[in-house]
C-alpha atoms as a PDB file:
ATOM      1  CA  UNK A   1       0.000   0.000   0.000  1.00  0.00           C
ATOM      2  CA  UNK A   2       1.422   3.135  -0.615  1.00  0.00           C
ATOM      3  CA  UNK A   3       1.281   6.091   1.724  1.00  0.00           C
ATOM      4  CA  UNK A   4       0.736   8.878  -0.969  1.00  0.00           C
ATOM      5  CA  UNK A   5      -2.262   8.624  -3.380  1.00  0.00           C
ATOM      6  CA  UNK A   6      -3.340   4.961  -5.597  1.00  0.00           C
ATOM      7  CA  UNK A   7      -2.609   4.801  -9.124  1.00  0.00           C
ATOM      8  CA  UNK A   8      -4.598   6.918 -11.643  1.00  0.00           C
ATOM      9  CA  UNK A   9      -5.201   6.537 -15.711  1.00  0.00           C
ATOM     10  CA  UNK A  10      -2.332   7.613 -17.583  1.00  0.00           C
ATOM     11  CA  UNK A  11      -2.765  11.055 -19.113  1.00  0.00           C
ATOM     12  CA  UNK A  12      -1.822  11.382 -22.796  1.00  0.00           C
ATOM     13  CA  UNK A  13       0.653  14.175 -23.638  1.00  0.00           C
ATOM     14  CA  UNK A  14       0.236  15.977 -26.718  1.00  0.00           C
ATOM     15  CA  UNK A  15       3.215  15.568 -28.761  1.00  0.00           C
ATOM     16  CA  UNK A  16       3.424  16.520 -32.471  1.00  0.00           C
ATOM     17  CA  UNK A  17       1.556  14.960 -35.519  1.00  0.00           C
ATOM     18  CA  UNK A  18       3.542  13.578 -37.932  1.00  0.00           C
ATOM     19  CA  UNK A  19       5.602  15.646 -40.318  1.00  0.00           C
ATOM     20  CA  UNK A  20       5.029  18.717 -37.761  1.00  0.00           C
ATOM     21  CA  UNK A  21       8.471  18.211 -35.808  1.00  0.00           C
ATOM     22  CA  UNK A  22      11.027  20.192 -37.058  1.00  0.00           C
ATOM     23  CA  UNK A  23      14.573  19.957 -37.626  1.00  0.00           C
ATOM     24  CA  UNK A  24      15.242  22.099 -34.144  1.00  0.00           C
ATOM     25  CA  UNK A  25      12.235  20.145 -32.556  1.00  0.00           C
ATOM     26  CA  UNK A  26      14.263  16.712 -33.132  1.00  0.00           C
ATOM     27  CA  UNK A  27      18.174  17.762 -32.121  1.00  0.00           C
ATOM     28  CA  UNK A  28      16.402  18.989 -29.089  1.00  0.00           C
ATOM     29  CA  UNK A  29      14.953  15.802 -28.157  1.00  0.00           C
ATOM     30  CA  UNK A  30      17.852  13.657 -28.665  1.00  0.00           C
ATOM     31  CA  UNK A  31      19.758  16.376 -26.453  1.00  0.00           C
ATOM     32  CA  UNK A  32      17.022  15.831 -24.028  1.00  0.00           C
ATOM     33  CA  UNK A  33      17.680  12.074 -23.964  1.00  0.00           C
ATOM     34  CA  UNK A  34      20.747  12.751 -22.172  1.00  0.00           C
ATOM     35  CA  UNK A  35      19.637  14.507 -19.627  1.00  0.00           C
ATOM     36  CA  UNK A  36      21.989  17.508 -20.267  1.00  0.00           C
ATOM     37  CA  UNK A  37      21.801  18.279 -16.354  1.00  0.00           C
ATOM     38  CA  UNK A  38      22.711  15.055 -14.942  1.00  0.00           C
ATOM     39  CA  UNK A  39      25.595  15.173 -17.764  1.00  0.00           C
ATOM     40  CA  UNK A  40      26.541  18.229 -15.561  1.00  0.00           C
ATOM     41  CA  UNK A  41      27.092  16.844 -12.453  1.00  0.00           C
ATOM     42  CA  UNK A  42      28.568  13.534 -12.843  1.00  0.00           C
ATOM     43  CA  UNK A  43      31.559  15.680 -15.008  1.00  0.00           C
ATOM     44  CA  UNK A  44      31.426  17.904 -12.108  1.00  0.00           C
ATOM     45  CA  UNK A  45      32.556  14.702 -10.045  1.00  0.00           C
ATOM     46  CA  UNK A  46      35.167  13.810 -12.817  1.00  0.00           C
ATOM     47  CA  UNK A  47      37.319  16.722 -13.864  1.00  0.00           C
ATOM     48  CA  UNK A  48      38.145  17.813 -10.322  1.00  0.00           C
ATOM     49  CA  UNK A  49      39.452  14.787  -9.189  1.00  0.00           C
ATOM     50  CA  UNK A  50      41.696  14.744 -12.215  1.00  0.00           C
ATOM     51  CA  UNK A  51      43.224  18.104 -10.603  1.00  0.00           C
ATOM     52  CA  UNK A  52      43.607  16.373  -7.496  1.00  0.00           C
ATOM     53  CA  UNK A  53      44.786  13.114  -8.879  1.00  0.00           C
ATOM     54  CA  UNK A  54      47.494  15.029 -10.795  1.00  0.00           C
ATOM     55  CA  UNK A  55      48.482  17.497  -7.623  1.00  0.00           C
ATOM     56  CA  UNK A  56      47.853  20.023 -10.361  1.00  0.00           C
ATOM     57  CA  UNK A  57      46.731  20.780 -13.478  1.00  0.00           C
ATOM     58  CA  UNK A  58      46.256  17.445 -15.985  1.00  0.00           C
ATOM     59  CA  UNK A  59      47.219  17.621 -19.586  1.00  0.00           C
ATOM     60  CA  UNK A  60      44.018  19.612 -21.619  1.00  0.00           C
ATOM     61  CA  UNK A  61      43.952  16.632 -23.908  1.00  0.00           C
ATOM     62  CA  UNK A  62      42.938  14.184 -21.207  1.00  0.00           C
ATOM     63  CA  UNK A  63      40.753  15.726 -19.969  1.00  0.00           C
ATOM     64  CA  UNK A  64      39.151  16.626 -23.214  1.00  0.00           C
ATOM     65  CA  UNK A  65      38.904  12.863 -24.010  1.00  0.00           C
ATOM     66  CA  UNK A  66      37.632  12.037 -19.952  1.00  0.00           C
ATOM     67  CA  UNK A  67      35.265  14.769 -20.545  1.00  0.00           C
ATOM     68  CA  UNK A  68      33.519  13.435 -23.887  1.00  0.00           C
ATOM     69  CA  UNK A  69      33.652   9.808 -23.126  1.00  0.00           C
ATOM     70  CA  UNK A  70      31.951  10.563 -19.624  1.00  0.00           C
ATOM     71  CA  UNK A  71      29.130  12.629 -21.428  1.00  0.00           C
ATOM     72  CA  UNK A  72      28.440  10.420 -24.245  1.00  0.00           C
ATOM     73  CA  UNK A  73      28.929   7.023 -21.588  1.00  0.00           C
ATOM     74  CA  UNK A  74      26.313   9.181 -18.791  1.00  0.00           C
ATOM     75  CA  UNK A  75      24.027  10.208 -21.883  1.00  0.00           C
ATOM     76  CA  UNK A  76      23.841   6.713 -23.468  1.00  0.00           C
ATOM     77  CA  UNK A  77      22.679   5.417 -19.767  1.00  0.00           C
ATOM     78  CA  UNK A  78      19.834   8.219 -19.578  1.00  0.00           C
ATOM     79  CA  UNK A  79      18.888   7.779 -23.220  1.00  0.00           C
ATOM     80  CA  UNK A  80      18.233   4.046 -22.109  1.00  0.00           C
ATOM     81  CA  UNK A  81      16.535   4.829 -19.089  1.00  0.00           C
ATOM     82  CA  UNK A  82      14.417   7.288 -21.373  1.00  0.00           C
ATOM     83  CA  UNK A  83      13.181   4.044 -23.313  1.00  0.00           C
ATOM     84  CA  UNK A  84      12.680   2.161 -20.684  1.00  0.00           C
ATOM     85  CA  UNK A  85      10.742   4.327 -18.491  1.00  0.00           C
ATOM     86  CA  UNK A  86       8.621   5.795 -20.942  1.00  0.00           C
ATOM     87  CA  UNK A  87       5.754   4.238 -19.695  1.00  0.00           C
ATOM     88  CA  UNK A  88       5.408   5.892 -16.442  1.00  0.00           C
ATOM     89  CA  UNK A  89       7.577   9.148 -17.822  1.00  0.00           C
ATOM     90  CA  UNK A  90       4.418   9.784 -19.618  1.00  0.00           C
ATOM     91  CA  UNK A  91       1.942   9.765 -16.425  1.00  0.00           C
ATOM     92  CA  UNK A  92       4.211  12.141 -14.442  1.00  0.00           C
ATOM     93  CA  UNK A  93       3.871  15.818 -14.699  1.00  0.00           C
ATOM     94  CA  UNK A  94       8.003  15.658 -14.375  1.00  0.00           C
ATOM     95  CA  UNK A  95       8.790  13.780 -17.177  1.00  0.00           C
ATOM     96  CA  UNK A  96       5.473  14.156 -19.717  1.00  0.00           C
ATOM     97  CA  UNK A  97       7.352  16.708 -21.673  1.00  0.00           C
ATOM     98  CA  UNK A  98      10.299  14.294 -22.499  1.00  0.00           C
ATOM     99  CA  UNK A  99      11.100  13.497 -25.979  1.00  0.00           C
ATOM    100  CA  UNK A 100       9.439   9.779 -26.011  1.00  0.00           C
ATOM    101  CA  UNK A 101       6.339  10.491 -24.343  1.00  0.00           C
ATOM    102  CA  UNK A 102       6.245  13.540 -26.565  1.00  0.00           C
ATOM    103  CA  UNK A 103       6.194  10.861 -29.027  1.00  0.00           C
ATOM    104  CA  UNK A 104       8.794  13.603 -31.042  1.00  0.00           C
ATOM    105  CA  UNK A 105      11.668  10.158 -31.122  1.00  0.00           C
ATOM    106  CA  UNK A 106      10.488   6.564 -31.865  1.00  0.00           C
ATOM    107  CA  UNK A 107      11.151   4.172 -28.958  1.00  0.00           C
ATOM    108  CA  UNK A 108      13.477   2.684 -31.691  1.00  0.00           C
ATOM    109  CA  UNK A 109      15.408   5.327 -32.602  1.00  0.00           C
ATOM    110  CA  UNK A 110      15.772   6.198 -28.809  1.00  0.00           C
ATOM    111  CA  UNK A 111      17.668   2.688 -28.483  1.00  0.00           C
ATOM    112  CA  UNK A 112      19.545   2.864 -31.376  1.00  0.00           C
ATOM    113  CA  UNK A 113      20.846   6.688 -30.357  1.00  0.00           C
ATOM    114  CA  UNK A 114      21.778   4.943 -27.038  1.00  0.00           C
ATOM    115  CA  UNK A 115      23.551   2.038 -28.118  1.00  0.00           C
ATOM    116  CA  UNK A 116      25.728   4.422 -30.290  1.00  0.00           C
ATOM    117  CA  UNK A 117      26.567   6.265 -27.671  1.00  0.00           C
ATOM    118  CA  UNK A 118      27.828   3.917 -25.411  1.00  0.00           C
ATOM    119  CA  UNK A 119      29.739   2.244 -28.290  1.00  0.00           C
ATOM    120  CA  UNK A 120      31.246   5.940 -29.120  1.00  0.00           C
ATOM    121  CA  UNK A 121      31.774   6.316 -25.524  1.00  0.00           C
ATOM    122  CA  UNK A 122      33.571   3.315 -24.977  1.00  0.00           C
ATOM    123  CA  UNK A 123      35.949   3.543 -28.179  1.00  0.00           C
ATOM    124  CA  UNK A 124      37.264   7.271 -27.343  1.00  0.00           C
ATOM    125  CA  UNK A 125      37.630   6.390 -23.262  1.00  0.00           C
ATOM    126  CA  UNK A 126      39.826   2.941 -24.284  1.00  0.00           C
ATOM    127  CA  UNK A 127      41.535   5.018 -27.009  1.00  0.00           C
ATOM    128  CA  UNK A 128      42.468   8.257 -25.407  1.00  0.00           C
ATOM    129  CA  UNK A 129      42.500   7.763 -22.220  1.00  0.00           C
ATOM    130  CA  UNK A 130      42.750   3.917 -20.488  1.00  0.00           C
ATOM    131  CA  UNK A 131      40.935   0.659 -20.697  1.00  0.00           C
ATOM    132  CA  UNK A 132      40.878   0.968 -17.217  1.00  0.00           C
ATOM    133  CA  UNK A 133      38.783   4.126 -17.205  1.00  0.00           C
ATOM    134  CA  UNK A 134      36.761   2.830 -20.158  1.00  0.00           C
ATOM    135  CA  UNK A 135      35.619  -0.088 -18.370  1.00  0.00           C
ATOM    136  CA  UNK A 136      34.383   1.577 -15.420  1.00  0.00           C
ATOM    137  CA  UNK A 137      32.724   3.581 -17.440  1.00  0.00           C
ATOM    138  CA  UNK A 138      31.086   0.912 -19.433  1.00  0.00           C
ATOM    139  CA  UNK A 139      30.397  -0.543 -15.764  1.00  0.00           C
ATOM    140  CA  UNK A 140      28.307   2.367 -14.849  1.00  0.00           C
ATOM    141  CA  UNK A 141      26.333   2.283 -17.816  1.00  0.00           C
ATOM    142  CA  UNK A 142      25.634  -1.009 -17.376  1.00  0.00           C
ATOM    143  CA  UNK A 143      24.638  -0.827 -13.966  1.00  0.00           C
ATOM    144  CA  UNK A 144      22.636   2.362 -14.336  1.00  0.00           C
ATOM    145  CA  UNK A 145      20.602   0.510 -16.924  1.00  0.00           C
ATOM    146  CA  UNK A 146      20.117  -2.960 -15.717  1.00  0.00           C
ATOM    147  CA  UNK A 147      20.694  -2.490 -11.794  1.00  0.00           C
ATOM    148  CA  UNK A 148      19.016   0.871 -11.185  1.00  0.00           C
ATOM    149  CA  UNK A 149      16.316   1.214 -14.382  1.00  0.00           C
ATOM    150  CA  UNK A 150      14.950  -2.731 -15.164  1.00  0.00           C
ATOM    151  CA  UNK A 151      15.008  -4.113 -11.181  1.00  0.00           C
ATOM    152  CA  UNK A 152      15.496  -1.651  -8.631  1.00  0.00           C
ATOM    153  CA  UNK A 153      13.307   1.477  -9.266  1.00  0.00           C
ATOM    154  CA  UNK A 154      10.160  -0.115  -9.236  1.00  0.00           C
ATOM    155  CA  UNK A 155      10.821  -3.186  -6.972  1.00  0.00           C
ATOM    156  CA  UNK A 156      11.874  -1.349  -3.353  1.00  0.00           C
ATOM    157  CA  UNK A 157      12.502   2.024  -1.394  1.00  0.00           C
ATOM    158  CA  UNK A 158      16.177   1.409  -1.598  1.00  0.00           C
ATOM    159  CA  UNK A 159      16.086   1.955  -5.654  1.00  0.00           C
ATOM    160  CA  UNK A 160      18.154   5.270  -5.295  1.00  0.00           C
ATOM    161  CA  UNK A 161      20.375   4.099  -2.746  1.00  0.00           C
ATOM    162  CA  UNK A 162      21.525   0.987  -4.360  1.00  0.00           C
ATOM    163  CA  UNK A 163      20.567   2.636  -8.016  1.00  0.00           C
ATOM    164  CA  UNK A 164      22.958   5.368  -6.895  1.00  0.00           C
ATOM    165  CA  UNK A 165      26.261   3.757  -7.031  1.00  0.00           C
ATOM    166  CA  UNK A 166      26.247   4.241 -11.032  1.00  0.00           C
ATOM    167  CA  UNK A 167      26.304   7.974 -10.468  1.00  0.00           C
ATOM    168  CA  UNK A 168      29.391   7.431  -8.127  1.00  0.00           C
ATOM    169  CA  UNK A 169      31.720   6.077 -10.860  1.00  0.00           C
ATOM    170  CA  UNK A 170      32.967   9.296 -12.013  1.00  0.00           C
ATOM    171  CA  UNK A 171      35.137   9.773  -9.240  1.00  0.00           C
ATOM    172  CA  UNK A 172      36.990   6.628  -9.721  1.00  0.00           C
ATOM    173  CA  UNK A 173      37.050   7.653 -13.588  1.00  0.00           C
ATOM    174  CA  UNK A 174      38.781  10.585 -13.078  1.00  0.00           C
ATOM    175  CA  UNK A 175      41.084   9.033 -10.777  1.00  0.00           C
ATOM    176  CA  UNK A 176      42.126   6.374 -13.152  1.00  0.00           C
ATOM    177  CA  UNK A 177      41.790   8.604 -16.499  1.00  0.00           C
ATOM    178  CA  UNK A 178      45.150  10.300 -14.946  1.00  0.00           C
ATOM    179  CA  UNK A 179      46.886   7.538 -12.595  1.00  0.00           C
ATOM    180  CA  UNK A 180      45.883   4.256 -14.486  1.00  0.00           C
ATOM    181  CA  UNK A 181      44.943   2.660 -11.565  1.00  0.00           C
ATOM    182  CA  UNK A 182      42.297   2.326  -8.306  1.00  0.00           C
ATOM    183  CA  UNK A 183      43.790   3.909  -4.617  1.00  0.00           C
ATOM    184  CA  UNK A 184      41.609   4.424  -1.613  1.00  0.00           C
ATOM    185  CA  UNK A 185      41.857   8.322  -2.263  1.00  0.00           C
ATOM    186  CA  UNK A 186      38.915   8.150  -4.930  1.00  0.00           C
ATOM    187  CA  UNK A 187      37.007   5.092  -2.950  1.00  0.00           C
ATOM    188  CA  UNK A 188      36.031   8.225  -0.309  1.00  0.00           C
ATOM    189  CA  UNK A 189      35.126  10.484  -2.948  1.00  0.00           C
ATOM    190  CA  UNK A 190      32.687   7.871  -4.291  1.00  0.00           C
ATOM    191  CA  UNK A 191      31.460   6.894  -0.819  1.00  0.00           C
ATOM    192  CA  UNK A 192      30.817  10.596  -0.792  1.00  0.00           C
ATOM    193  CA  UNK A 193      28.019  10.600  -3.694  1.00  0.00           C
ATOM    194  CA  UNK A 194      27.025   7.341  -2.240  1.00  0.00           C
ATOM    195  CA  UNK A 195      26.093   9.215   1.062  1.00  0.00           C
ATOM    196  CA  UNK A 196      25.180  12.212  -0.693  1.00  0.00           C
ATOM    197  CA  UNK A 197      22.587  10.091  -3.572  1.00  0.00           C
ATOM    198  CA  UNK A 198      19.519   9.433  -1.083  1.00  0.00           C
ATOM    199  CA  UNK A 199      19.342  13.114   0.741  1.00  0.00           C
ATOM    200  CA  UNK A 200      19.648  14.698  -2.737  1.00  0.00           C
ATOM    201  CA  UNK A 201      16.995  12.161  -4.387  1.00  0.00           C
ATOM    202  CA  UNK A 202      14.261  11.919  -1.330  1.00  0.00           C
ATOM    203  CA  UNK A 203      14.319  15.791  -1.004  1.00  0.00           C
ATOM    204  CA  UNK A 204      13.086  15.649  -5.150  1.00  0.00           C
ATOM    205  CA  UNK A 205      11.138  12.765  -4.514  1.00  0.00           C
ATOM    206  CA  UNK A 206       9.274  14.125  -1.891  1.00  0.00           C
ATOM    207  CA  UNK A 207       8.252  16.795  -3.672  1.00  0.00           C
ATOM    208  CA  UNK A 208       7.233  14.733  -6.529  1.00  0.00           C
ATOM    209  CA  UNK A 209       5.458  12.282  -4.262  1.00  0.00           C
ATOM    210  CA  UNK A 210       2.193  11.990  -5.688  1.00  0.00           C
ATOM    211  CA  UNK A 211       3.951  11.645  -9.272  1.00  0.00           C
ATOM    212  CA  UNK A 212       5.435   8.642  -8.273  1.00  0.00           C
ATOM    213  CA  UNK A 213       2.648   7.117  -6.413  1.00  0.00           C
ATOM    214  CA  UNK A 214       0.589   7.474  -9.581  1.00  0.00           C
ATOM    215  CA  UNK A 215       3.065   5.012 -11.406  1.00  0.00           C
ATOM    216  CA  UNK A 216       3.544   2.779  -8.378  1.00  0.00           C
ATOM    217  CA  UNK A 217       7.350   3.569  -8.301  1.00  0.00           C
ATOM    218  CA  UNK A 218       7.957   3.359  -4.348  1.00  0.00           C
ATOM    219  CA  UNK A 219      10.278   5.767  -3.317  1.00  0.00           C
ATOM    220  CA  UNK A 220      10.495   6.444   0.011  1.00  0.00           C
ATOM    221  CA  UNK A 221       8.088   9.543   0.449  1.00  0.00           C
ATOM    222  CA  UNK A 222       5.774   7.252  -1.390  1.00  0.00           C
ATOM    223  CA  UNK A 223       5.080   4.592   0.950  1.00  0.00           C
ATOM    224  CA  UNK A 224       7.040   6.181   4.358  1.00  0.00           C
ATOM    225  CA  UNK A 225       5.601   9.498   5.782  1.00  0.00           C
ATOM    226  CA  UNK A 226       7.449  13.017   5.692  1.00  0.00           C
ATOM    227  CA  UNK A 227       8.822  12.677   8.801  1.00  0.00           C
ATOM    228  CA  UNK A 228      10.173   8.754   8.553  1.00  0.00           C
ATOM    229  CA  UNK A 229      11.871  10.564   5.347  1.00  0.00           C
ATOM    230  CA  UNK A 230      13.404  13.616   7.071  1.00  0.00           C
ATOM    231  CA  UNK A 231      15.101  11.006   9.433  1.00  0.00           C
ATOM    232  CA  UNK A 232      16.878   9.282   6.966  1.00  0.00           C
ATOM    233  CA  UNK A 233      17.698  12.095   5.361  1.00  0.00           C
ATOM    234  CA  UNK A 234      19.557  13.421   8.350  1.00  0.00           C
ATOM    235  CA  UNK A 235      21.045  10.499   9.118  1.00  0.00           C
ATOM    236  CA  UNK A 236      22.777  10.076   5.663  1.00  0.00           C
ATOM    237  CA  UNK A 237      23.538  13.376   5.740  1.00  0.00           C
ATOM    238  CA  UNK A 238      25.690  12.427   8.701  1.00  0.00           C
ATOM    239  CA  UNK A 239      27.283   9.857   7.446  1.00  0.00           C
ATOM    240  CA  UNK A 240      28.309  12.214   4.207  1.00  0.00           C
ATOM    241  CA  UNK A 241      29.270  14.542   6.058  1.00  0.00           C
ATOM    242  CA  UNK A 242      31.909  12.061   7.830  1.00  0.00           C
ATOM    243  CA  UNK A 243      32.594  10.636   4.698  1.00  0.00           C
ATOM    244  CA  UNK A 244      33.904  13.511   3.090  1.00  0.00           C
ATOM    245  CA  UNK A 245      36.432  14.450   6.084  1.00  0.00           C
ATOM    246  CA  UNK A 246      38.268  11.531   5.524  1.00  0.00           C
ATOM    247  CA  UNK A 247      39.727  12.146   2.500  1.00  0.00           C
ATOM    248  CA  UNK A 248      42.008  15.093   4.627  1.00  0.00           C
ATOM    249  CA  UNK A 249      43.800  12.237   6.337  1.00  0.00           C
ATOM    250  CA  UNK A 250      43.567   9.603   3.521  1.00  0.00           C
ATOM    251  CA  UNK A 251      45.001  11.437   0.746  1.00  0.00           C
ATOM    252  CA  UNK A 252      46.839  14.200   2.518  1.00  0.00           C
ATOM    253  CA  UNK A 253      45.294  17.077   1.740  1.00  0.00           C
ATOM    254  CA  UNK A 254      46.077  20.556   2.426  1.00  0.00           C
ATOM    255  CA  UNK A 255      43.836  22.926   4.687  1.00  0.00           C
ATOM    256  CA  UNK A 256      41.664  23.953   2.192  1.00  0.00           C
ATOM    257  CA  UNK A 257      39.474  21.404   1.662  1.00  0.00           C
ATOM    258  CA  UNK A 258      38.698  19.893   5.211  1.00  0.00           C
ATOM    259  CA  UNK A 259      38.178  23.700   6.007  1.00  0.00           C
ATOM    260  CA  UNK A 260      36.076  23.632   3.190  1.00  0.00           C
ATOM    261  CA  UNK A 261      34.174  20.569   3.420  1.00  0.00           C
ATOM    262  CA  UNK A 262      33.680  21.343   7.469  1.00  0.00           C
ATOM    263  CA  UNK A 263      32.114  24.519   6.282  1.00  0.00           C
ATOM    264  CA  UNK A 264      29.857  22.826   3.724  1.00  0.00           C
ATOM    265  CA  UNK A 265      28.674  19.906   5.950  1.00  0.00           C
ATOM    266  CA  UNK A 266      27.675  22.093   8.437  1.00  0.00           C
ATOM    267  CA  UNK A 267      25.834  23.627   6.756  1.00  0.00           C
ATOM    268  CA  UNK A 268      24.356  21.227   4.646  1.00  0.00           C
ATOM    269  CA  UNK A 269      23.360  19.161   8.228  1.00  0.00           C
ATOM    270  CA  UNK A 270      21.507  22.864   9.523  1.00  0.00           C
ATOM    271  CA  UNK A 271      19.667  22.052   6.188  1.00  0.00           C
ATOM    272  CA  UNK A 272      18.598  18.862   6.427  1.00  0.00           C
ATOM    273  CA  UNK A 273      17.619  18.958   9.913  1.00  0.00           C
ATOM    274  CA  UNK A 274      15.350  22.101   9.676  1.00  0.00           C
ATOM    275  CA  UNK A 275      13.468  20.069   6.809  1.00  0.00           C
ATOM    276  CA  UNK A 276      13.049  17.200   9.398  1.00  0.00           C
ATOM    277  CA  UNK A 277      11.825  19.666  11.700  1.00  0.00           C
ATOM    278  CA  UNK A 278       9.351  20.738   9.500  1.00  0.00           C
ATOM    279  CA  UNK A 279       8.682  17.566   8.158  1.00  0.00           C
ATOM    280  CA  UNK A 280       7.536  15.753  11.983  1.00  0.00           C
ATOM    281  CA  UNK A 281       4.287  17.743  11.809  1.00  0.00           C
ATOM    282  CA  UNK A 282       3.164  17.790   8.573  1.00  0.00           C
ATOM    283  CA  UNK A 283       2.373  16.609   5.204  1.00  0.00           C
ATOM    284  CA  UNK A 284       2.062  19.743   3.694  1.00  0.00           C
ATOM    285  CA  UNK A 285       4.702  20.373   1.201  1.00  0.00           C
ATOM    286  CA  UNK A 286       4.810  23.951   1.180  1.00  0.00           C
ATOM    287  CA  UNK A 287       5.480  23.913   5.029  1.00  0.00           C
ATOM    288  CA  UNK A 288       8.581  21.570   4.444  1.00  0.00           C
ATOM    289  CA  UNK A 289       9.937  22.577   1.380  1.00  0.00           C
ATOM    290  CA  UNK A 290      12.054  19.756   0.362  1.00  0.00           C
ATOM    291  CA  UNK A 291      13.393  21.539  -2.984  1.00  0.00           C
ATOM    292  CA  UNK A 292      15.248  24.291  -0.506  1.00  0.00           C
ATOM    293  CA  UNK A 293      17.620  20.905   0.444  1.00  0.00           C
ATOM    294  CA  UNK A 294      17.418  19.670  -3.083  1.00  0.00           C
ATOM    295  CA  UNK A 295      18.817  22.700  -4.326  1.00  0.00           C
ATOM    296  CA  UNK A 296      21.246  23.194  -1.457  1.00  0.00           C
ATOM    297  CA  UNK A 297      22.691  19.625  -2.208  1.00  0.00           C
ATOM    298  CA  UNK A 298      23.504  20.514  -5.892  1.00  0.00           C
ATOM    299  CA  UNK A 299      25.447  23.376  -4.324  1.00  0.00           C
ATOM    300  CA  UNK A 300      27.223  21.430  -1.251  1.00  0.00           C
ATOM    301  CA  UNK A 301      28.261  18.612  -4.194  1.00  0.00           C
ATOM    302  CA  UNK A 302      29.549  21.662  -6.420  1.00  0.00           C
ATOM    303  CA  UNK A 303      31.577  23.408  -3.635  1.00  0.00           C
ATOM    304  CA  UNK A 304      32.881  20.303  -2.565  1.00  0.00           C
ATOM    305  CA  UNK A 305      34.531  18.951  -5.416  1.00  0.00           C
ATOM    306  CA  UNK A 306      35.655  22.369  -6.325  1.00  0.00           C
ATOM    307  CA  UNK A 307      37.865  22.126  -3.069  1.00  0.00           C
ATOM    308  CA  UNK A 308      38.799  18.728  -4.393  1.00  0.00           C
ATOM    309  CA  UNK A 309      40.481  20.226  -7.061  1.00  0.00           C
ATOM    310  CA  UNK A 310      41.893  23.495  -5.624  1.00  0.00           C
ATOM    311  CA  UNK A 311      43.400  22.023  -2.664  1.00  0.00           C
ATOM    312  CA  UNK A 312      46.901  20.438  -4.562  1.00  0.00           C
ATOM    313  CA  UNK A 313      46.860  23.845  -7.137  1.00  0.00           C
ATOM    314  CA  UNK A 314      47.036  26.330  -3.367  1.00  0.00           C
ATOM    315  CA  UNK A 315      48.971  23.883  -1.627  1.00  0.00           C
END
């Protein structure tokens, strides 16, 4: 039983007849099949632990080549996820304006764009950078897909925790893309976005609750109550928080980023549990306001690995 809402008709999205999409209308939504913003991040995981991994600044071409394969390897895995999910993406008020429920890119075409891009992906990460780095990144993919999308998301409340370890490869990419091999310096970073994966997702899901009750997908605000979700949330956000200070004595850092990343948990725990304090006497969203925390997260991640890579360039 879930705790939010039952499960409603799906609602059909408008998408264009035939021969009204136009050239624009098309490059968008393959763009859009890659979630451009997700792209984002997990480089934002990737390029500053090539800084760090380096104790300065890495050669422009490897980075170029780390920096394309990870985009075309993280937008193959959404483009998938895209096809798979476009079922329930076209019930949610979310995701009903994405390309396939939009009905603007055949489910076909969708796979085929994939498949290519993870076969693109692969070739340049093996070729310009390592095989090492190229299979991790394959890894991912493949996990992301096939873990996460096909048995995890729909089966139990630990989808995005579990689900989340794809989006935690990056760190060991970058690592490798510059050493050529694993260390336990970027096994804390990606414990890091482990830890950091659930508050991040439960503060979204939360506010998309009812979306995801709709389609039976049971995330955690779907079948646990506000408050039950605020206290996990905090309690991860401990954990991260931890996490993250180990990498001062693990890897040696200088003072800037423990400074740093004390500064950022802090207040990134002041976040969380003021939306748990919200969150024990209430359903109402606009009393907890989950997205403030989303949002905050996106910057805590940002900041953080921006130490990661300034700390060897000041010190």
């Amino acid at each position: 039983m879930t705790y939010v809402g039952e499960s409603r008709p799906a609602v059909q999205t408008p998408g264009p007849q035939p021969g009204q999409a136009t050239l624009k209308d098309v490059v968008a939504a393959y763009v859009g099949l890659t979630k451009p913003r997700v792209i984002e991040l997990l480089l934002l995981t990737t390029v500053p632990v090539m800084f760090f991994a380096e104790r300065g600044v890495p050669a422009l071409g490897l980075v170029l080549a780390t920096v394309v394969g990870g985009a075309l390897s993280a937008g193959s895995a959404s483009a998938y996820n895209c096809v798979y999910d476009r079922d329930i993406d076209e019930q949610m008020r979310r995701t009903r304006r994405r390309a396939l429920p939009r009905h603007v890119v055949t489910p076909g075409a969708a796979l085929v764009f994939a498949t290519v891009l993870a076969a693109v992906s692969t070739v340049v990460l093996w070729t310009w950078v390592n095989p090492l780095s190229a299979a991790l990144s394959l890894g991912a993919n493949a996990f992301y897909v096939l873990g996460y999308t096909m048995v995890l998301k729909r089966r139990t409340t630990q989808n995005i925790v579990w689900g989340g370890l794809a989006g935690c490869f990056p760190a060991l990419i970058g690592w490798t893309a510059v050493t050529g091999e694993l260390s336990w310096v970027p096994v804390v970073l990606f414990m890091v976005v482990f830890f950091w994966t659930p508050p991040h997702t439960w503060a979204l899901a939360l506010r998309y609750r009812e979306d995801y009750a709709n389609v039976d997908v049971p995330m955690l605000p779907v079948v646990r109550p506000a408050r039950e979700v605020g206290r996990q949330i905090v309690a991860y956000s401990w954990v991260m928080v931890a996490t993250s200070l180990l990498l001062w004595p693990v890897a040696g850092t200088g003072y800037v980023y423990p400074v740093v990343a004390s500064v950022l948990g802090a207040v990134f725990l002041v976040q969380a549990h003021q939306m748990w304090r919200r969150a024990r006497g209430t359903e109402d969203l606009s009393i907890i306001q989950p997205m403030r925390l989303f949002h905050h997260s996106n910057l805590y991640l940002s900041l953080l690995f921006v130490a990661v890579a300034l700390d060897p360039l000041l010190f």
